[in-house]
PDB file of N, CA and C in Angstrom:
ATOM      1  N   UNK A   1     -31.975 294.939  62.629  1.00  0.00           N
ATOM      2  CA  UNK A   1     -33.422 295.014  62.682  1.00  0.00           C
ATOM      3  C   UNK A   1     -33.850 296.369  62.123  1.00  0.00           C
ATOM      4  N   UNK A   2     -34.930 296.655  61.009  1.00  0.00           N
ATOM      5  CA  UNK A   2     -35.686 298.095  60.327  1.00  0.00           C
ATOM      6  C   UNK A   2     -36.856 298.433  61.295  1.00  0.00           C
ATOM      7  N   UNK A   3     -36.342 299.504  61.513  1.00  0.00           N
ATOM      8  CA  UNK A   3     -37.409 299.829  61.910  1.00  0.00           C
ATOM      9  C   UNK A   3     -38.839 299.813  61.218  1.00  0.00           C
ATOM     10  N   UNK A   4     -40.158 299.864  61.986  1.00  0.00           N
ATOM     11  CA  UNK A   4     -41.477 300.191  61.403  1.00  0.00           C
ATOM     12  C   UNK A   4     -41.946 300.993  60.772  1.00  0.00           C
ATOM     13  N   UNK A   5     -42.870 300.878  59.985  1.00  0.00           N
ATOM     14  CA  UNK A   5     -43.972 302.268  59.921  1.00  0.00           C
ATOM     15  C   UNK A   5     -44.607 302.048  60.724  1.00  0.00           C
ATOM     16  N   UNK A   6     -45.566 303.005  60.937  1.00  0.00           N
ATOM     17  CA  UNK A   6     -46.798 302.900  61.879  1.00  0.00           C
ATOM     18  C   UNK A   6     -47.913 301.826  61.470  1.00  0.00           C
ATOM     19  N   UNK A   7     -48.015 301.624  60.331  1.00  0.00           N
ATOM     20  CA  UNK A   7     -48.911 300.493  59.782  1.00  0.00           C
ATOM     21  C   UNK A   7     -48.226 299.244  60.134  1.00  0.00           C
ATOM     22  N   UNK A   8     -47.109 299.264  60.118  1.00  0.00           N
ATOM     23  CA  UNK A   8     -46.284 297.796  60.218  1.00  0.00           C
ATOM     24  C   UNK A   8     -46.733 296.932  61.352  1.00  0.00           C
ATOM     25  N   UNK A   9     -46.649 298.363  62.664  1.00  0.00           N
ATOM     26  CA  UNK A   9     -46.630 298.968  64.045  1.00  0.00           C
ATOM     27  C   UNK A   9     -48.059 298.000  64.394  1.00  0.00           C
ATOM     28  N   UNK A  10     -49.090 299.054  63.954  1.00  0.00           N
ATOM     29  CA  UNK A  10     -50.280 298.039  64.422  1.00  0.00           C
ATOM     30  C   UNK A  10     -50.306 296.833  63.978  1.00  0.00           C
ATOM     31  N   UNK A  11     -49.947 295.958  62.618  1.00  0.00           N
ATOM     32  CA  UNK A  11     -50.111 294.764  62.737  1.00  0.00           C
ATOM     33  C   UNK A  11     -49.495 294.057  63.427  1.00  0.00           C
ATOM     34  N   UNK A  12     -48.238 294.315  63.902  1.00  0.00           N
ATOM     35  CA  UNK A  12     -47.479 293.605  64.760  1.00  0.00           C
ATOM     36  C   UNK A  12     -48.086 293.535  66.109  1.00  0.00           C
ATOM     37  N   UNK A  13     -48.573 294.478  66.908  1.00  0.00           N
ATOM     38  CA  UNK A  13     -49.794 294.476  68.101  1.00  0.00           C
ATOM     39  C   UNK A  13     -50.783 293.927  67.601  1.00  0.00           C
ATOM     40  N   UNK A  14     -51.396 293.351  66.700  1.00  0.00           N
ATOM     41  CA  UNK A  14     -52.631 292.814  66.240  1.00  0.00           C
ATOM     42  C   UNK A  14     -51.854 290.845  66.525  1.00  0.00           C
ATOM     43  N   UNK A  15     -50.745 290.818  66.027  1.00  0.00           N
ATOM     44  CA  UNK A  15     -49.802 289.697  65.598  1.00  0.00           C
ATOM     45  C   UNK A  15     -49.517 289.043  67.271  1.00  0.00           C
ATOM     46  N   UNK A  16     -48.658 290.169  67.437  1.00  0.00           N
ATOM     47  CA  UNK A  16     -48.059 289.700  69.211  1.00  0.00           C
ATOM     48  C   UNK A  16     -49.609 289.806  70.201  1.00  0.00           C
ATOM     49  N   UNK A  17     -50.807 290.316  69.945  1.00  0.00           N
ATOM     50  CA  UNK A  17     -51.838 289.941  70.808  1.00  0.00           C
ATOM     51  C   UNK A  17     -52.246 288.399  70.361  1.00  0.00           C
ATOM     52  N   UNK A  18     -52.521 288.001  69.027  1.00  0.00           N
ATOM     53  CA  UNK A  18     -53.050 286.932  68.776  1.00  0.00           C
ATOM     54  C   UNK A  18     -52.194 285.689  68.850  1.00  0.00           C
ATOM     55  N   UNK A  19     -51.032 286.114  68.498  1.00  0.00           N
ATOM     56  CA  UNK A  19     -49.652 285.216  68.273  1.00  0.00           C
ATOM     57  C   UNK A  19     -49.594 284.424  67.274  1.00  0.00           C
ATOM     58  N   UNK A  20     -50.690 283.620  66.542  1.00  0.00           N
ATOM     59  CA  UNK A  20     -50.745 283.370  65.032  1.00  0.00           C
ATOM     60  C   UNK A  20     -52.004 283.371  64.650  1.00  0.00           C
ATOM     61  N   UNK A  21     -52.251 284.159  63.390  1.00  0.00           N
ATOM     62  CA  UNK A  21     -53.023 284.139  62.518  1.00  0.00           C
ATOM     63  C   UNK A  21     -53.315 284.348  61.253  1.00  0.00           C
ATOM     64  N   UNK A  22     -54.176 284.337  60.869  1.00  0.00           N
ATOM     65  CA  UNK A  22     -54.433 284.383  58.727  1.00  0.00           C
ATOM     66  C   UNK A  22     -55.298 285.913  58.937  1.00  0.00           C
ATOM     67  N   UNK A  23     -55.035 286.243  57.374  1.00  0.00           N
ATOM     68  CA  UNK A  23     -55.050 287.556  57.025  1.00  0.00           C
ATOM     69  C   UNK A  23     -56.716 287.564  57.793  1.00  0.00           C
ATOM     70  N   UNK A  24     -57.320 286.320  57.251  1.00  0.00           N
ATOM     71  CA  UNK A  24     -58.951 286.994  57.366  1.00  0.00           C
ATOM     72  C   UNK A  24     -59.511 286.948  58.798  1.00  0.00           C
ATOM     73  N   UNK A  25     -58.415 286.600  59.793  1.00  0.00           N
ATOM     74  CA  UNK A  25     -58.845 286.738  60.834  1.00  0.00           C
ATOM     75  C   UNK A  25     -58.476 288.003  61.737  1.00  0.00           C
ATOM     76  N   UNK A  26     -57.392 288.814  61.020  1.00  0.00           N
ATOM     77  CA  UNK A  26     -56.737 290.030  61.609  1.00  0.00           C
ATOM     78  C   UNK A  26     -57.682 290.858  61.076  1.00  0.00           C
ATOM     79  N   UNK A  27     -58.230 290.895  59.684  1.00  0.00           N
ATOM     80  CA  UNK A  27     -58.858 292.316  58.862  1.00  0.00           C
ATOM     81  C   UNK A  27     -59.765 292.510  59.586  1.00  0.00           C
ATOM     82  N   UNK A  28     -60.785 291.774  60.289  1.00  0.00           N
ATOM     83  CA  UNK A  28     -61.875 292.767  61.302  1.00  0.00           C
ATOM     84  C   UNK A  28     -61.414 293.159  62.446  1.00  0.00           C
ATOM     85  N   UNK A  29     -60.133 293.290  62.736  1.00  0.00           N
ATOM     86  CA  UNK A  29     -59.541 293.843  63.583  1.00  0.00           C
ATOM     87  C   UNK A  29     -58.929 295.566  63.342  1.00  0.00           C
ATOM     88  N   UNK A  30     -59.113 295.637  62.027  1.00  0.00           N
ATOM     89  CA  UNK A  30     -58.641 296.579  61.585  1.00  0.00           C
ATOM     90  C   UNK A  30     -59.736 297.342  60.802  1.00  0.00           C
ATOM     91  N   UNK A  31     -61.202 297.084  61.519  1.00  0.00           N
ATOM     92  CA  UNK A  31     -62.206 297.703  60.766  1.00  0.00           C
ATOM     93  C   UNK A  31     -62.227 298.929  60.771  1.00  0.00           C
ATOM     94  N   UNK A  32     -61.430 299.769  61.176  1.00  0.00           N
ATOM     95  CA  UNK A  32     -61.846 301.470  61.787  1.00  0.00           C
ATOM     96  C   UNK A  32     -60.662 302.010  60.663  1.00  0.00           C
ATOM     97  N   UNK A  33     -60.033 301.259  60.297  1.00  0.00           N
ATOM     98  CA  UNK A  33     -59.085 301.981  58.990  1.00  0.00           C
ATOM     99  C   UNK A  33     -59.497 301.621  57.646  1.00  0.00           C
ATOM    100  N   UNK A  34     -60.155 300.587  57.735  1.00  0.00           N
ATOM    101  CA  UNK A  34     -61.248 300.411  56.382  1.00  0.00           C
ATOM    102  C   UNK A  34     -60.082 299.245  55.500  1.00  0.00           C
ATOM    103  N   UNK A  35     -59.047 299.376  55.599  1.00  0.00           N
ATOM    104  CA  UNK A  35     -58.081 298.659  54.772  1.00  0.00           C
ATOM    105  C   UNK A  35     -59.021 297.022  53.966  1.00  0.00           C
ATOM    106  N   UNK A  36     -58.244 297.002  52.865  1.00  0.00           N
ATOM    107  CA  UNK A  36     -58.892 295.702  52.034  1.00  0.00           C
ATOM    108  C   UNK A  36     -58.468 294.708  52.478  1.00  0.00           C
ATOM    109  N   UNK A  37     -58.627 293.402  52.144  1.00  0.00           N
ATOM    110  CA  UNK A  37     -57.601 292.204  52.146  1.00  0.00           C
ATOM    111  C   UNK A  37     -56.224 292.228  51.944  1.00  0.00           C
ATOM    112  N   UNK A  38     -56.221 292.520  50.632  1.00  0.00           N
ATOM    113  CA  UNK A  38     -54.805 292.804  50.291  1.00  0.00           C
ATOM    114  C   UNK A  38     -53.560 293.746  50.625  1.00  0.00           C
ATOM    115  N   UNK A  39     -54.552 295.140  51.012  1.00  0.00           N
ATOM    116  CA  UNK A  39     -53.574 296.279  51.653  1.00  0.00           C
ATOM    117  C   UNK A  39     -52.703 295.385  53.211  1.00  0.00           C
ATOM    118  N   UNK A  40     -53.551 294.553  53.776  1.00  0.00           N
ATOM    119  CA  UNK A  40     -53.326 293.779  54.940  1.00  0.00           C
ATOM    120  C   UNK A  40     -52.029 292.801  54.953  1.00  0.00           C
ATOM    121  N   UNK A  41     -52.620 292.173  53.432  1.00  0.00           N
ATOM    122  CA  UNK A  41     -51.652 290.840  53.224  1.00  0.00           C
ATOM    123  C   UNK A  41     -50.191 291.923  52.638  1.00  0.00           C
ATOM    124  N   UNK A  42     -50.069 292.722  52.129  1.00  0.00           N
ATOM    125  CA  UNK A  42     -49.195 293.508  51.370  1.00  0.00           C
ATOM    126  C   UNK A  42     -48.033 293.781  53.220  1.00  0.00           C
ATOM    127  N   UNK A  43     -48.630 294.284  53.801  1.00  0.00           N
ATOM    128  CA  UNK A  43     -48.180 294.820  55.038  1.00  0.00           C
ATOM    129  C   UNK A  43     -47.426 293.866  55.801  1.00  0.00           C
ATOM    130  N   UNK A  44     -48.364 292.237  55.945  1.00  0.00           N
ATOM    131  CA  UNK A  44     -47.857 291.134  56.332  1.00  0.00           C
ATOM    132  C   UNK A  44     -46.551 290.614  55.806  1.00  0.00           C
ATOM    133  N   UNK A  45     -46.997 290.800  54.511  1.00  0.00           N
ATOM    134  CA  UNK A  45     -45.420 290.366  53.588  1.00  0.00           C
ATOM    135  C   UNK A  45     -44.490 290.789  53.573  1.00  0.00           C
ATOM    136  N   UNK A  46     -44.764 292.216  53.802  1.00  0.00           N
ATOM    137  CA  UNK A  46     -43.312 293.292  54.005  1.00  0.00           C
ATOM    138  C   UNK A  46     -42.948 292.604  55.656  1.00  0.00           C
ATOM    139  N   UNK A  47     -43.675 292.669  56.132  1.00  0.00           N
ATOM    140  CA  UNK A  47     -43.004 292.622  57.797  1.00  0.00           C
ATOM    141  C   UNK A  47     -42.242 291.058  57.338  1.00  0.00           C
ATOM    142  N   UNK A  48     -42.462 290.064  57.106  1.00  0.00           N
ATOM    143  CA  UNK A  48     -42.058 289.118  56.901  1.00  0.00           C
ATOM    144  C   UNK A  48     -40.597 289.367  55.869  1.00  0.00           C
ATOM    145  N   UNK A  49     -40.921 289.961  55.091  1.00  0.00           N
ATOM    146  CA  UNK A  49     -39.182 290.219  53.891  1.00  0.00           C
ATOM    147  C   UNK A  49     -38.185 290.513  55.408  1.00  0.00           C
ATOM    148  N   UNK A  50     -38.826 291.733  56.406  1.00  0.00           N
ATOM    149  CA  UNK A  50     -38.123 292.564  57.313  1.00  0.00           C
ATOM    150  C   UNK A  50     -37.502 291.554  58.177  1.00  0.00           C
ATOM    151  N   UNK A  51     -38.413 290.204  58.611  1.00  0.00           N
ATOM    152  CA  UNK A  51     -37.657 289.198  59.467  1.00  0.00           C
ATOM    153  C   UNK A  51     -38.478 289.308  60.579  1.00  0.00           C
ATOM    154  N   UNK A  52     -39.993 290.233  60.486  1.00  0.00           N
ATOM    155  CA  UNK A  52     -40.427 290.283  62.366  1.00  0.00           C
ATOM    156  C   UNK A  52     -41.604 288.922  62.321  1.00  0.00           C
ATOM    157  N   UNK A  53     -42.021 288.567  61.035  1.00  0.00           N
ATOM    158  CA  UNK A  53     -42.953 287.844  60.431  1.00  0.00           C
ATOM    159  C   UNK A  53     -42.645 286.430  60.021  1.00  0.00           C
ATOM    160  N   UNK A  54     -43.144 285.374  60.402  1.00  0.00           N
ATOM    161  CA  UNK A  54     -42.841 284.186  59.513  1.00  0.00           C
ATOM    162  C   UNK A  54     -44.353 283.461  59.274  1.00  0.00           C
ATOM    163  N   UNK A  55     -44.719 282.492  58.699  1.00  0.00           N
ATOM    164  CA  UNK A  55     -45.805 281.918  58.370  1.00  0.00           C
ATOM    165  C   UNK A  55     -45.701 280.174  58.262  1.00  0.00           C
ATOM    166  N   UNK A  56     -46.509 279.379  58.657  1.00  0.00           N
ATOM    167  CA  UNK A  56     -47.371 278.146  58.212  1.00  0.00           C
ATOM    168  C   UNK A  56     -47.905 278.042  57.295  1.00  0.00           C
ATOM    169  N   UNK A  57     -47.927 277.208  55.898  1.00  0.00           N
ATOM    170  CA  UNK A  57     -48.528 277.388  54.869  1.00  0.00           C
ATOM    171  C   UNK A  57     -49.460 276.061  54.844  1.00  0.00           C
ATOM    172  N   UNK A  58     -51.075 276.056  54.855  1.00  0.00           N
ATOM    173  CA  UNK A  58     -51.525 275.139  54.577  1.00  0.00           C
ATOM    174  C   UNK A  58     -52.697 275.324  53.678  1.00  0.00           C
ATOM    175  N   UNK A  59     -51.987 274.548  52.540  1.00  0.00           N
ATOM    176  CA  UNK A  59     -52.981 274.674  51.141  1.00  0.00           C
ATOM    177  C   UNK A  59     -52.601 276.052  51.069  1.00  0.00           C
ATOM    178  N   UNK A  60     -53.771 276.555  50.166  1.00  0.00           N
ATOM    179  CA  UNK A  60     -53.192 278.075  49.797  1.00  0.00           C
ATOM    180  C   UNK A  60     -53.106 279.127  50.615  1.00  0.00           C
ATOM    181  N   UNK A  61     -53.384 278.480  51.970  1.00  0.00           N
ATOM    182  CA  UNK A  61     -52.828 279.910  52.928  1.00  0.00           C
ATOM    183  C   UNK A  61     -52.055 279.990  53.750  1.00  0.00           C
ATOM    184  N   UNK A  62     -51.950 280.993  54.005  1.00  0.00           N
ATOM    185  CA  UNK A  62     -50.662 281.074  55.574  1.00  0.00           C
ATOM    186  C   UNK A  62     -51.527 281.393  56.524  1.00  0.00           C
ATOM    187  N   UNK A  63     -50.731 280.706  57.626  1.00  0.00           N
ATOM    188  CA  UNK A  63     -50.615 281.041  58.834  1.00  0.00           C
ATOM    189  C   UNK A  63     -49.833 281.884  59.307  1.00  0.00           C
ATOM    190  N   UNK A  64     -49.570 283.279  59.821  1.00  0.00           N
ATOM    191  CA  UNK A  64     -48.399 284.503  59.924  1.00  0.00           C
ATOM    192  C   UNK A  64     -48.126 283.972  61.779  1.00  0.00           C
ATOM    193  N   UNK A  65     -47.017 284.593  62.064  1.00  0.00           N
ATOM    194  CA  UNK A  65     -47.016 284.375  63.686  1.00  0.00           C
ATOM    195  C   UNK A  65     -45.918 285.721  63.740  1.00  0.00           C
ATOM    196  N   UNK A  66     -45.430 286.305  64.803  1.00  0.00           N
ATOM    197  CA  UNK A  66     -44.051 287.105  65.083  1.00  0.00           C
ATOM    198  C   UNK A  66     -43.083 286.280  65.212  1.00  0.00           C
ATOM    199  N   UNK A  67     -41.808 286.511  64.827  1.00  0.00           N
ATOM    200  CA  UNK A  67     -40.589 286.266  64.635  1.00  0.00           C
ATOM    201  C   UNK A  67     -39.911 286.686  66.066  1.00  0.00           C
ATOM    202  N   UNK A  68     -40.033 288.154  66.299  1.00  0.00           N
ATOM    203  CA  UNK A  68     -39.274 288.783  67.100  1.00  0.00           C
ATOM    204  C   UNK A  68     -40.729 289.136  68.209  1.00  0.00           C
ATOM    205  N   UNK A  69     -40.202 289.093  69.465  1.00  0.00           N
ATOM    206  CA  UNK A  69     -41.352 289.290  70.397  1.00  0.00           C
ATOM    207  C   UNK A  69     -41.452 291.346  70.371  1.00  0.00           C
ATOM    208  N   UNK A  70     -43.145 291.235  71.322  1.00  0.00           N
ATOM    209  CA  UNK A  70     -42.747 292.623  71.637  1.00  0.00           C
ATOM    210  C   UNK A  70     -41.708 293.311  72.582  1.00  0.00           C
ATOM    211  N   UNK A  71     -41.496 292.900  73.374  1.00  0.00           N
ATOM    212  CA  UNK A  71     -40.223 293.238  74.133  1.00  0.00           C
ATOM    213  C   UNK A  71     -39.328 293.531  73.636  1.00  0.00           C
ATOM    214  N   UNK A  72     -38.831 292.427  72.707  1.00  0.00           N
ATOM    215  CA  UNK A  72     -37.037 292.998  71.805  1.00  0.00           C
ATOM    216  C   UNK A  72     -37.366 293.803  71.423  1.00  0.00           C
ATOM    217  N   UNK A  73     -38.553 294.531  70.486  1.00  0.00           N
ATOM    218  CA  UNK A  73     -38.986 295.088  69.925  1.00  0.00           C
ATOM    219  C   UNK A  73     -38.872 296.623  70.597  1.00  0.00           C
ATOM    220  N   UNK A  74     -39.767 296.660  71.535  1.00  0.00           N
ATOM    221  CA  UNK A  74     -39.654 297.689  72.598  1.00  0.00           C
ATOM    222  C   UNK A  74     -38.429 298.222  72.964  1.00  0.00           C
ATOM    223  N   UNK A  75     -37.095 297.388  73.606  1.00  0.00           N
ATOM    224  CA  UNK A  75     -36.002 297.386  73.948  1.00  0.00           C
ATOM    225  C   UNK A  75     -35.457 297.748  72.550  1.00  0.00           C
ATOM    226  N   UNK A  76     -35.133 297.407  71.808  1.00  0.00           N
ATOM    227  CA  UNK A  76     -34.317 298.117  70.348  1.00  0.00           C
ATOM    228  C   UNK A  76     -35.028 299.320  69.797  1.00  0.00           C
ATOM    229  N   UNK A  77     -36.109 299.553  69.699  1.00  0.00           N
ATOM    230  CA  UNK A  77     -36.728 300.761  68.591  1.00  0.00           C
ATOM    231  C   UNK A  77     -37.308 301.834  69.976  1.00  0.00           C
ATOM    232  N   UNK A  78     -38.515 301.572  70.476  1.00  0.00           N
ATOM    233  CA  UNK A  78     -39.336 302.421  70.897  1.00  0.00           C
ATOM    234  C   UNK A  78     -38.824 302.917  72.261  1.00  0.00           C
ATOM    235  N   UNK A  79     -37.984 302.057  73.439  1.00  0.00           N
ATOM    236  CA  UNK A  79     -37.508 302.434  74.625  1.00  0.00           C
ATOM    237  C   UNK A  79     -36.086 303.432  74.006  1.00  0.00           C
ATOM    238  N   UNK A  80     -35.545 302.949  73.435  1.00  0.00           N
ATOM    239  CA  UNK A  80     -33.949 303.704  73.005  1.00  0.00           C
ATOM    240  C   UNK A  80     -34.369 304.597  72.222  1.00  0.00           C
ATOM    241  N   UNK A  81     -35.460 305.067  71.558  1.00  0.00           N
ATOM    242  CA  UNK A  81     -36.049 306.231  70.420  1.00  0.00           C
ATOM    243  C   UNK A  81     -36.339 307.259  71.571  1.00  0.00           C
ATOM    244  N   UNK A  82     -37.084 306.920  72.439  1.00  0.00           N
ATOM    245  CA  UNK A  82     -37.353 307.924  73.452  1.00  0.00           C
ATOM    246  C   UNK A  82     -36.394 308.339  74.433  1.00  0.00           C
ATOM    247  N   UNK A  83     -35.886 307.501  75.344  1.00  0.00           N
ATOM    248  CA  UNK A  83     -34.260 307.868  75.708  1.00  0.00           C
ATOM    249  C   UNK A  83     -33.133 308.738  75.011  1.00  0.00           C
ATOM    250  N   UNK A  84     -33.319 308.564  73.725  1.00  0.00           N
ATOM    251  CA  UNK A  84     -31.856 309.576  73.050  1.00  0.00           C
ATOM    252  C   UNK A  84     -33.019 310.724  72.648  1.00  0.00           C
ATOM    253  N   UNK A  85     -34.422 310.616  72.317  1.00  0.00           N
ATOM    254  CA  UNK A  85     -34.995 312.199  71.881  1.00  0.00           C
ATOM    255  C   UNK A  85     -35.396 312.787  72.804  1.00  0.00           C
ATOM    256  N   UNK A  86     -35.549 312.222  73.886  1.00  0.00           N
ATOM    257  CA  UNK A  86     -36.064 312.821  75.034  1.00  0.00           C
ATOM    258  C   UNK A  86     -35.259 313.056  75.952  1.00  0.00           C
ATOM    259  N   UNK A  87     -34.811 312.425  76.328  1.00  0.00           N
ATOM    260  CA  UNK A  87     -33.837 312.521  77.853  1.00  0.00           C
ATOM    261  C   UNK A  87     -32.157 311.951  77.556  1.00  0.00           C
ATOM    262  N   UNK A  88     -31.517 312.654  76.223  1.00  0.00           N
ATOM    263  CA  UNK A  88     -30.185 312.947  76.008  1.00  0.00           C
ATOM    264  C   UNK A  88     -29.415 311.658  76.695  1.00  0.00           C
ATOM    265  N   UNK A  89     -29.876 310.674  75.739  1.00  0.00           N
ATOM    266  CA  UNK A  89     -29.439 309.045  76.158  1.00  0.00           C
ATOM    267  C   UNK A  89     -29.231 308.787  77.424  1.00  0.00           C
ATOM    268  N   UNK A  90     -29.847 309.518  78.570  1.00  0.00           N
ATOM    269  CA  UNK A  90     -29.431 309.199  79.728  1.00  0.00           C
ATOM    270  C   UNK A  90     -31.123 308.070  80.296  1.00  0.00           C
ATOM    271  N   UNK A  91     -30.738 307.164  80.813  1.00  0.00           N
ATOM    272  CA  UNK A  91     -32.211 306.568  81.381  1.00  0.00           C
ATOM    273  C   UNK A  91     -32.204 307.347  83.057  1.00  0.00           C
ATOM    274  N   UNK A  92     -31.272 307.604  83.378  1.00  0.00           N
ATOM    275  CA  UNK A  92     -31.129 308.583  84.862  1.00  0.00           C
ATOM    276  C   UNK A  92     -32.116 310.033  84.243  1.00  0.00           C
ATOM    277  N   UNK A  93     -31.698 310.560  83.827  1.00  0.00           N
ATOM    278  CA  UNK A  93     -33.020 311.690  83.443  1.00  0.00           C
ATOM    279  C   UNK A  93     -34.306 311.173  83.065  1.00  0.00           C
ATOM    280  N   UNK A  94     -34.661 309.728  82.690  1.00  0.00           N
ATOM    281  CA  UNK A  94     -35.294 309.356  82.261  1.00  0.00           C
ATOM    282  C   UNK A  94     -35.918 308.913  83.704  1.00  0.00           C
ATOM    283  N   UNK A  95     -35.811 308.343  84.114  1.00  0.00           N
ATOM    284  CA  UNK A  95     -35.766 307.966  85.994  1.00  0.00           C
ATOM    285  C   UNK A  95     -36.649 309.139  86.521  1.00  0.00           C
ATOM    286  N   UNK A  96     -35.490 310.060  86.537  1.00  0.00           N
ATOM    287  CA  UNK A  96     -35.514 311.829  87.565  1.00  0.00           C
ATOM    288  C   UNK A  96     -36.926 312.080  86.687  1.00  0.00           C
ATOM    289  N   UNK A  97     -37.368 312.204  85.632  1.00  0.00           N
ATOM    290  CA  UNK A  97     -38.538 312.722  84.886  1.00  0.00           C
ATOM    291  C   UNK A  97     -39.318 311.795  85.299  1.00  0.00           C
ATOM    292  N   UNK A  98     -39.653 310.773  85.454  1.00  0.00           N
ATOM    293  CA  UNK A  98     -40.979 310.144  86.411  1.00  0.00           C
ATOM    294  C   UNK A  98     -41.317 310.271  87.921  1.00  0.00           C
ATOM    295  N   UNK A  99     -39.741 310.044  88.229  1.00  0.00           N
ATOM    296  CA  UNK A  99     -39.749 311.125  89.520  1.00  0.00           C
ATOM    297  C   UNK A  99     -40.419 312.441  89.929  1.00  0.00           C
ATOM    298  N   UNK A 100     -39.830 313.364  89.479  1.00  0.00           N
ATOM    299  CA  UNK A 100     -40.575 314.397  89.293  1.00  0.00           C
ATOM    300  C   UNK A 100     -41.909 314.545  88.475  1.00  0.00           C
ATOM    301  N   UNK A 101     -42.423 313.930  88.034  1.00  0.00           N
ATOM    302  CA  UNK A 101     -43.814 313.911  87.986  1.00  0.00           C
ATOM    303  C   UNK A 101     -44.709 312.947  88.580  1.00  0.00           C
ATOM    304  N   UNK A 102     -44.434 312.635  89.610  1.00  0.00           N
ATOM    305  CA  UNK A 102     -44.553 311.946  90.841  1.00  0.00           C
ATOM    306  C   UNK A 102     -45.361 310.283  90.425  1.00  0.00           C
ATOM    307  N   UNK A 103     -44.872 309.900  88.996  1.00  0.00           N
ATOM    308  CA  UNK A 103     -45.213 308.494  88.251  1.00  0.00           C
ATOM    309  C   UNK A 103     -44.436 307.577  88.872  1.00  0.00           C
ATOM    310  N   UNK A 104     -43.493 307.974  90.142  1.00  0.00           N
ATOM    311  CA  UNK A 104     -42.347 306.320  90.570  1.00  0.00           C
ATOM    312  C   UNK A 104     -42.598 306.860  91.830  1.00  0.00           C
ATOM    313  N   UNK A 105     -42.635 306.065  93.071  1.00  0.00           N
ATOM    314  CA  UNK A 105     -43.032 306.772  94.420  1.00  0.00           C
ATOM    315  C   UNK A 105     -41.119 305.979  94.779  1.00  0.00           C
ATOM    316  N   UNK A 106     -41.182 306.800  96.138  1.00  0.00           N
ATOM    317  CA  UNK A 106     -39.756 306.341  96.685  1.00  0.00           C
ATOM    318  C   UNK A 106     -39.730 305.278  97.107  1.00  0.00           C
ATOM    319  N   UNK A 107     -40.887 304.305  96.917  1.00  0.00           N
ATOM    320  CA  UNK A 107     -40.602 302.958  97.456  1.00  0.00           C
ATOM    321  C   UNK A 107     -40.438 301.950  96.254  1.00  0.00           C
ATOM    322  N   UNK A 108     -40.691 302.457  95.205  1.00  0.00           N
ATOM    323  CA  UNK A 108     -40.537 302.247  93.682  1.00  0.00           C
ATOM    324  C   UNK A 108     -39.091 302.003  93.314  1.00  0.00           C
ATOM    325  N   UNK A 109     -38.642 303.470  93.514  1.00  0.00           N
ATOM    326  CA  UNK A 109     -37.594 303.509  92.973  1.00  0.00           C
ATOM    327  C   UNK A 109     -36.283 302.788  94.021  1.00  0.00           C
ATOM    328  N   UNK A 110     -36.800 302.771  95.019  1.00  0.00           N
ATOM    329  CA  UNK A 110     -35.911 301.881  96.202  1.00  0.00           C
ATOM    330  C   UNK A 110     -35.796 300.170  95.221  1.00  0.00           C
ATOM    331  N   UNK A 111     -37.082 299.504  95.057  1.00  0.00           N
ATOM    332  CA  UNK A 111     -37.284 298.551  94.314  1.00  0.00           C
ATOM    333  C   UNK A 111     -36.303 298.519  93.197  1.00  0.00           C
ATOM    334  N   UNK A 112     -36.521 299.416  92.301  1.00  0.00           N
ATOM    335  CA  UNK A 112     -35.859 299.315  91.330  1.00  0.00           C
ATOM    336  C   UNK A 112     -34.111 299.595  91.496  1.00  0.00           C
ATOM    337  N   UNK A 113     -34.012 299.969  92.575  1.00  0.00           N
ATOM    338  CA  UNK A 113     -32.032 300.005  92.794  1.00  0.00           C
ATOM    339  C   UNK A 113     -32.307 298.838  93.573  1.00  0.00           C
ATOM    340  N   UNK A 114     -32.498 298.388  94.581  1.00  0.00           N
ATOM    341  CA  UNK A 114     -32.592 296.937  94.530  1.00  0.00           C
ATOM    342  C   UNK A 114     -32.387 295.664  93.286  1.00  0.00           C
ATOM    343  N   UNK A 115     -33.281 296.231  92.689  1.00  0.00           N
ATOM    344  CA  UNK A 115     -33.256 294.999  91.318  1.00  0.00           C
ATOM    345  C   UNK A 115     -31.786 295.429  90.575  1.00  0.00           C
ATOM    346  N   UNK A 116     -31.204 296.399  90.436  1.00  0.00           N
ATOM    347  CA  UNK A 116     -30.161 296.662  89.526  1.00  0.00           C
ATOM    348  C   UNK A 116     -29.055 295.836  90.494  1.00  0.00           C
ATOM    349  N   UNK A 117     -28.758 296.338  91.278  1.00  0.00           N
ATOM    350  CA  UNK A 117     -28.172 295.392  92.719  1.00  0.00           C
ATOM    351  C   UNK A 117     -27.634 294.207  92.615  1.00  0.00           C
ATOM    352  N   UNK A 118     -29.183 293.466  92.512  1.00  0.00           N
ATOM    353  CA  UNK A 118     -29.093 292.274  92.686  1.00  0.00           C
ATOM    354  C   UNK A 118     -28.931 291.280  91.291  1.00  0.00           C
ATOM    355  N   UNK A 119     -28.561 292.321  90.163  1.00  0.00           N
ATOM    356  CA  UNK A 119     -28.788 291.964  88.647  1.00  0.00           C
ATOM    357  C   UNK A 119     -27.220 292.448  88.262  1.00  0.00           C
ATOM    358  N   UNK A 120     -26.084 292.169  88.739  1.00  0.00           N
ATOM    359  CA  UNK A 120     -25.205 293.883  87.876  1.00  0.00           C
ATOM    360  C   UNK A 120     -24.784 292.982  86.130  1.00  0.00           C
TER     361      UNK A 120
END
């Protein structure tokens, strides 16, 4: 799996919110970057060469949908990007750092060794 650009990035959150749609229904979604039709469809197509993209073709248009959900997505690129730059591939420092900034309470994190537990 390639990673994103950041442009890739938002259409795919535009993609995995709607779950399928055509170019002309995503572009007013993307009114605050001004982008054309085509800069849109150009972006779509690449994600699709990449494999996160597939499409419905009826008559001369497509229908786009995601390939790969956001989750895998999350779990391969953006959770493991932050784990090895941030907290030295450990998810235990990663843990201890919400901890200590008091984002997991101790009944949280009780929960969550529970769930590992009951998951091995």
């Amino acid at each position: 799996m390639e990673k994103l650009t950041n442009k890739e990035e938002e259409v795919m959150q535009v993609l995995w919110n709607l779950q399928r749609a055509f170019i002309k229904d995503m572009l007013p979604l993307f009114a605050a970057t001004n982008w054309h039709y085509n800069t849109l469809s150009t972006i779509v197509r690449n994600l699709e060469e990449k494999g996160y993209v597939a499409h419905r073709q009826f008559g001369n248009t497509h229908e786009y949908y995601p390939v790969i959900s956001k989750e895998d997505y999350q779990n391969h690129f953006v959770l493991n990007k932050v784990v090895s730059g941030y907290f030295n591939d450990s998810y235990k420092d990663l843990v201890a750092y919400f901890a200590k900034q008091d984002k997991i309470s101790p009944d949280e994190l009780r929960e969550i060794i529970k769930m590992i537990e009951e998951n091995p």
